[in-house]
N, C-alpha and C. Protein backbone atom coordinates (compact mmCIF):
# COMPACT_ATOMS: atom_id res chain seq x y z
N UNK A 1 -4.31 -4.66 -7.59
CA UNK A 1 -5.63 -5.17 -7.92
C UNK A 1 -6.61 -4.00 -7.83
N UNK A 2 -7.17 -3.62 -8.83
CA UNK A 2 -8.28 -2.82 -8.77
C UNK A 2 -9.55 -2.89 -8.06
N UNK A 3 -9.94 -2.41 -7.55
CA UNK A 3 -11.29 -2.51 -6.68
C UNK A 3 -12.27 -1.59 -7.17
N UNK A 4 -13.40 -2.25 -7.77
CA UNK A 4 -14.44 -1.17 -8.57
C UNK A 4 -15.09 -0.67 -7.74
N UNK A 5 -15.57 -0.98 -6.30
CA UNK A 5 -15.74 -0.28 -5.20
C UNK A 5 -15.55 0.57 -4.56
N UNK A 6 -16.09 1.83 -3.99
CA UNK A 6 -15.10 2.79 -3.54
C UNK A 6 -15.39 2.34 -1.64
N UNK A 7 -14.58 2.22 -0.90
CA UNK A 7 -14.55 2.25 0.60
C UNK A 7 -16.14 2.13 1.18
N UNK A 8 -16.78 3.20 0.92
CA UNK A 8 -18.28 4.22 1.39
C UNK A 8 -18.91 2.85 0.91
N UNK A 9 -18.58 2.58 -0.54
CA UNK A 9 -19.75 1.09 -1.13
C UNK A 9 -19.85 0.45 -0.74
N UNK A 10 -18.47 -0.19 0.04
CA UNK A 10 -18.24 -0.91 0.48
C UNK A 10 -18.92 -1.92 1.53
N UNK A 11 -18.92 -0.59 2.64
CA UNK A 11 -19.79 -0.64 3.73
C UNK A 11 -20.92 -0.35 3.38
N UNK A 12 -21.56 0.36 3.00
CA UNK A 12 -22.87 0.44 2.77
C UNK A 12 -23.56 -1.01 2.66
N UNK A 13 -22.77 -1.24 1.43
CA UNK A 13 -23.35 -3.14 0.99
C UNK A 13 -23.66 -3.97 2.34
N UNK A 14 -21.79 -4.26 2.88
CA UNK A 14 -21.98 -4.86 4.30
C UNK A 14 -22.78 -4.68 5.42
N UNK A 15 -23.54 -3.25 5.68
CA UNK A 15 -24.00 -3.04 6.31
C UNK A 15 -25.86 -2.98 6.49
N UNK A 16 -26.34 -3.51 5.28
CA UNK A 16 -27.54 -4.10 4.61
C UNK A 16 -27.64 -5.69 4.62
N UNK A 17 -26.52 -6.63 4.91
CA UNK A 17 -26.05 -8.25 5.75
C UNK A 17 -27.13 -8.02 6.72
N UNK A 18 -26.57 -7.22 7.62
CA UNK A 18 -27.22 -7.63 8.78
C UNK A 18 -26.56 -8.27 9.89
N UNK A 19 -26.79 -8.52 11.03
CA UNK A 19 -25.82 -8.81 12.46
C UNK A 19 -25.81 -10.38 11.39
N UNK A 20 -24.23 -10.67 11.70
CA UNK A 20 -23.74 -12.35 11.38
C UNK A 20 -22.48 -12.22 11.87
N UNK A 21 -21.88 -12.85 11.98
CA UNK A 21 -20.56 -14.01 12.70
C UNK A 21 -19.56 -14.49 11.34
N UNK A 22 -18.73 -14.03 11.19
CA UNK A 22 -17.52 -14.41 10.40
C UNK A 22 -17.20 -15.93 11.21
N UNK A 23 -17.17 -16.50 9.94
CA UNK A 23 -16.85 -17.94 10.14
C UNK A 23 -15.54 -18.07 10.95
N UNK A 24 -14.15 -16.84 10.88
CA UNK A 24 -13.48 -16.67 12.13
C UNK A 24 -13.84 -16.59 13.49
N UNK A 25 -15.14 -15.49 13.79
CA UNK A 25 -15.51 -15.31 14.72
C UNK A 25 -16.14 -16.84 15.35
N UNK A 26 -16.76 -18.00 14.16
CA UNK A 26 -17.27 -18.40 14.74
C UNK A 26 -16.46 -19.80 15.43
N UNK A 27 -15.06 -19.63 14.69
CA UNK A 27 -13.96 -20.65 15.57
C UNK A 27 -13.42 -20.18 16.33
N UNK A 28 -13.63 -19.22 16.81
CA UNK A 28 -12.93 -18.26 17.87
C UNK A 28 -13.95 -19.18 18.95
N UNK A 29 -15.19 -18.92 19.13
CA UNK A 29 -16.10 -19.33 19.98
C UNK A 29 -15.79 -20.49 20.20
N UNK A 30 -15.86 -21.68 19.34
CA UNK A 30 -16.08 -22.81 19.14
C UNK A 30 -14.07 -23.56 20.00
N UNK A 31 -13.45 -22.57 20.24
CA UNK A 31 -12.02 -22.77 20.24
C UNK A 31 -11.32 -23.54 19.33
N UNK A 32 -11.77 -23.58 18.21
CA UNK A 32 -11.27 -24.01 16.72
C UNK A 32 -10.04 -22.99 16.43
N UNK A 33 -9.26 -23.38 15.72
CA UNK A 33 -7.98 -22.34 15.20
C UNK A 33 -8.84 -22.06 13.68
N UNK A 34 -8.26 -20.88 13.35
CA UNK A 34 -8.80 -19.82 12.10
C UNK A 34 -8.54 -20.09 11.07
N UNK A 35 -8.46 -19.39 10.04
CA UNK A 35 -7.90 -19.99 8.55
C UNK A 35 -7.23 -18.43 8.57
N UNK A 36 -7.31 -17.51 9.47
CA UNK A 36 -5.52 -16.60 9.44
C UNK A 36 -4.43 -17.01 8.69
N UNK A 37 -3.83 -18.12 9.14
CA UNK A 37 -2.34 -18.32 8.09
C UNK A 37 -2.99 -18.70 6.94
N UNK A 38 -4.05 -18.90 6.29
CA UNK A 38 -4.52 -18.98 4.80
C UNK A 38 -4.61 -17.55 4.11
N UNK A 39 -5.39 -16.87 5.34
CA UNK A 39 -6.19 -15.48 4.29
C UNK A 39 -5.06 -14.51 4.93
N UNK A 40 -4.19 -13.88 6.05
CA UNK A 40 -2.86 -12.86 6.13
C UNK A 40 -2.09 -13.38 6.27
N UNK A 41 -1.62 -14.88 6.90
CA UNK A 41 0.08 -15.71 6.79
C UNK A 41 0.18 -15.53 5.21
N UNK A 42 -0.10 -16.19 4.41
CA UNK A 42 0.43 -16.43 3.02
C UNK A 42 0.79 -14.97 2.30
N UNK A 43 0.19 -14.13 2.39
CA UNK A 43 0.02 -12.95 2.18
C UNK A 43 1.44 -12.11 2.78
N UNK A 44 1.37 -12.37 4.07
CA UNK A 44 2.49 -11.96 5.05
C UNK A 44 3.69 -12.82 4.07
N UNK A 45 3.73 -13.72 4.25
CA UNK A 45 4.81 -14.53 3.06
C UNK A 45 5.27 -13.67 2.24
N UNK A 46 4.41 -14.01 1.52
CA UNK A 46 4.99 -13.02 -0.28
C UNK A 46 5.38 -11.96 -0.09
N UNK A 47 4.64 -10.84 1.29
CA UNK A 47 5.41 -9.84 1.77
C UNK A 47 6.96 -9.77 1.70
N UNK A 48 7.23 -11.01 2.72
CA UNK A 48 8.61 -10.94 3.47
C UNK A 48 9.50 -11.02 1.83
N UNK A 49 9.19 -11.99 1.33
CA UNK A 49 10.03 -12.46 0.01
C UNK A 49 10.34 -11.19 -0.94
N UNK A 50 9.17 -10.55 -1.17
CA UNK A 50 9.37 -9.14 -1.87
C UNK A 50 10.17 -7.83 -1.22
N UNK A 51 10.17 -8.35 0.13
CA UNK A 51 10.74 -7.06 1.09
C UNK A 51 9.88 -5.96 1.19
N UNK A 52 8.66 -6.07 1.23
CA UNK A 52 7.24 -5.58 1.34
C UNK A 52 6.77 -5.23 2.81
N UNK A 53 6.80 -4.17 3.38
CA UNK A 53 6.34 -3.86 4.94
C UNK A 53 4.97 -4.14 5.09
N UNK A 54 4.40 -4.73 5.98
CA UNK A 54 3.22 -4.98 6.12
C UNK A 54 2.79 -5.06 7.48
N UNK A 55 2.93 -3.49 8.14
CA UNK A 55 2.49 -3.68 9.16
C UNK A 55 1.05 -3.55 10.11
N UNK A 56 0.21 -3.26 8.93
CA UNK A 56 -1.13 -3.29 9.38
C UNK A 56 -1.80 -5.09 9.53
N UNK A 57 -1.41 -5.97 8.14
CA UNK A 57 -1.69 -7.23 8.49
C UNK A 57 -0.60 -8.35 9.51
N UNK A 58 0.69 -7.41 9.91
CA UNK A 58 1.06 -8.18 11.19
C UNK A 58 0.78 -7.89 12.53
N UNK A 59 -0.33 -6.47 12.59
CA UNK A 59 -1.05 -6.41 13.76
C UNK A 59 -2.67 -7.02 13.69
N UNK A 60 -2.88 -6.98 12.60
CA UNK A 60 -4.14 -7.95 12.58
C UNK A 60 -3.72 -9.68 12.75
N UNK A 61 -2.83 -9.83 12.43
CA UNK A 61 -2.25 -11.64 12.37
C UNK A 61 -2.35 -11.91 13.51
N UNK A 62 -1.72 -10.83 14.45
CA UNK A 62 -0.94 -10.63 15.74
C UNK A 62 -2.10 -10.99 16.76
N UNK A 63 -3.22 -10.27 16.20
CA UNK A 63 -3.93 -10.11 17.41
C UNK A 63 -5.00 -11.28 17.14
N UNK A 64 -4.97 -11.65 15.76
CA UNK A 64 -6.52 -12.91 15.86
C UNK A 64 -5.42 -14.20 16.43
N UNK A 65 -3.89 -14.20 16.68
CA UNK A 65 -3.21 -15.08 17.09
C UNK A 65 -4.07 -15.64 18.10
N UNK A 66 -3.52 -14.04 18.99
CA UNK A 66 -3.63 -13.65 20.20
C UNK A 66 -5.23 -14.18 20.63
N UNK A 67 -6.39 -13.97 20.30
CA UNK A 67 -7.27 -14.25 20.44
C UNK A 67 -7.37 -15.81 20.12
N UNK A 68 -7.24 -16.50 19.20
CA UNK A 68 -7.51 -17.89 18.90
C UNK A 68 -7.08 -18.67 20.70
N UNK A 69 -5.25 -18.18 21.19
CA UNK A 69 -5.02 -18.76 22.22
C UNK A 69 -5.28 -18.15 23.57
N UNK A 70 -6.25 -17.21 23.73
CA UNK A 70 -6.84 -16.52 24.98
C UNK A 70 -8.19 -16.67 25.52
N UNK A 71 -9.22 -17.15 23.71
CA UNK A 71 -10.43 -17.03 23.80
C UNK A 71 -11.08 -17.52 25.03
């Protein structure tokens, strides 16, 4: 997938938001479970099926797990 964005744009943009709360962050608080297995489980999926390494989004999976059941 192409991204017409370069990284630098990226943030720049995000960083003109302003302080806010990812609707994750804000079930984290709330002790709500995430939509993780929607936006890196499924993802992680199609990984495994393709034989696709993906070990940056199974340490991010790993750890908003980890957080959902520690918060």
């Amino acid at each position: 997938i192409a991204i017409p964005q370069t990284p630098k744009a990226r943030v720049e943009m995000a960083s003109k938001i302003g302080y806010h709360k990812t609707s994750m962050q804000q079930d984290i608080e709330a002790g709500r479970p995430t939509e993780i297995d929607a936006i890196i489980g499924a993802i992680r999926e199609i990984a495994l099926w393709i034989e696709m390494p993906t070990p940056y989004l199974n340490t991010l999976y790993s750890l908003v797990k980890m957080k959902e059941q520690f918060y």
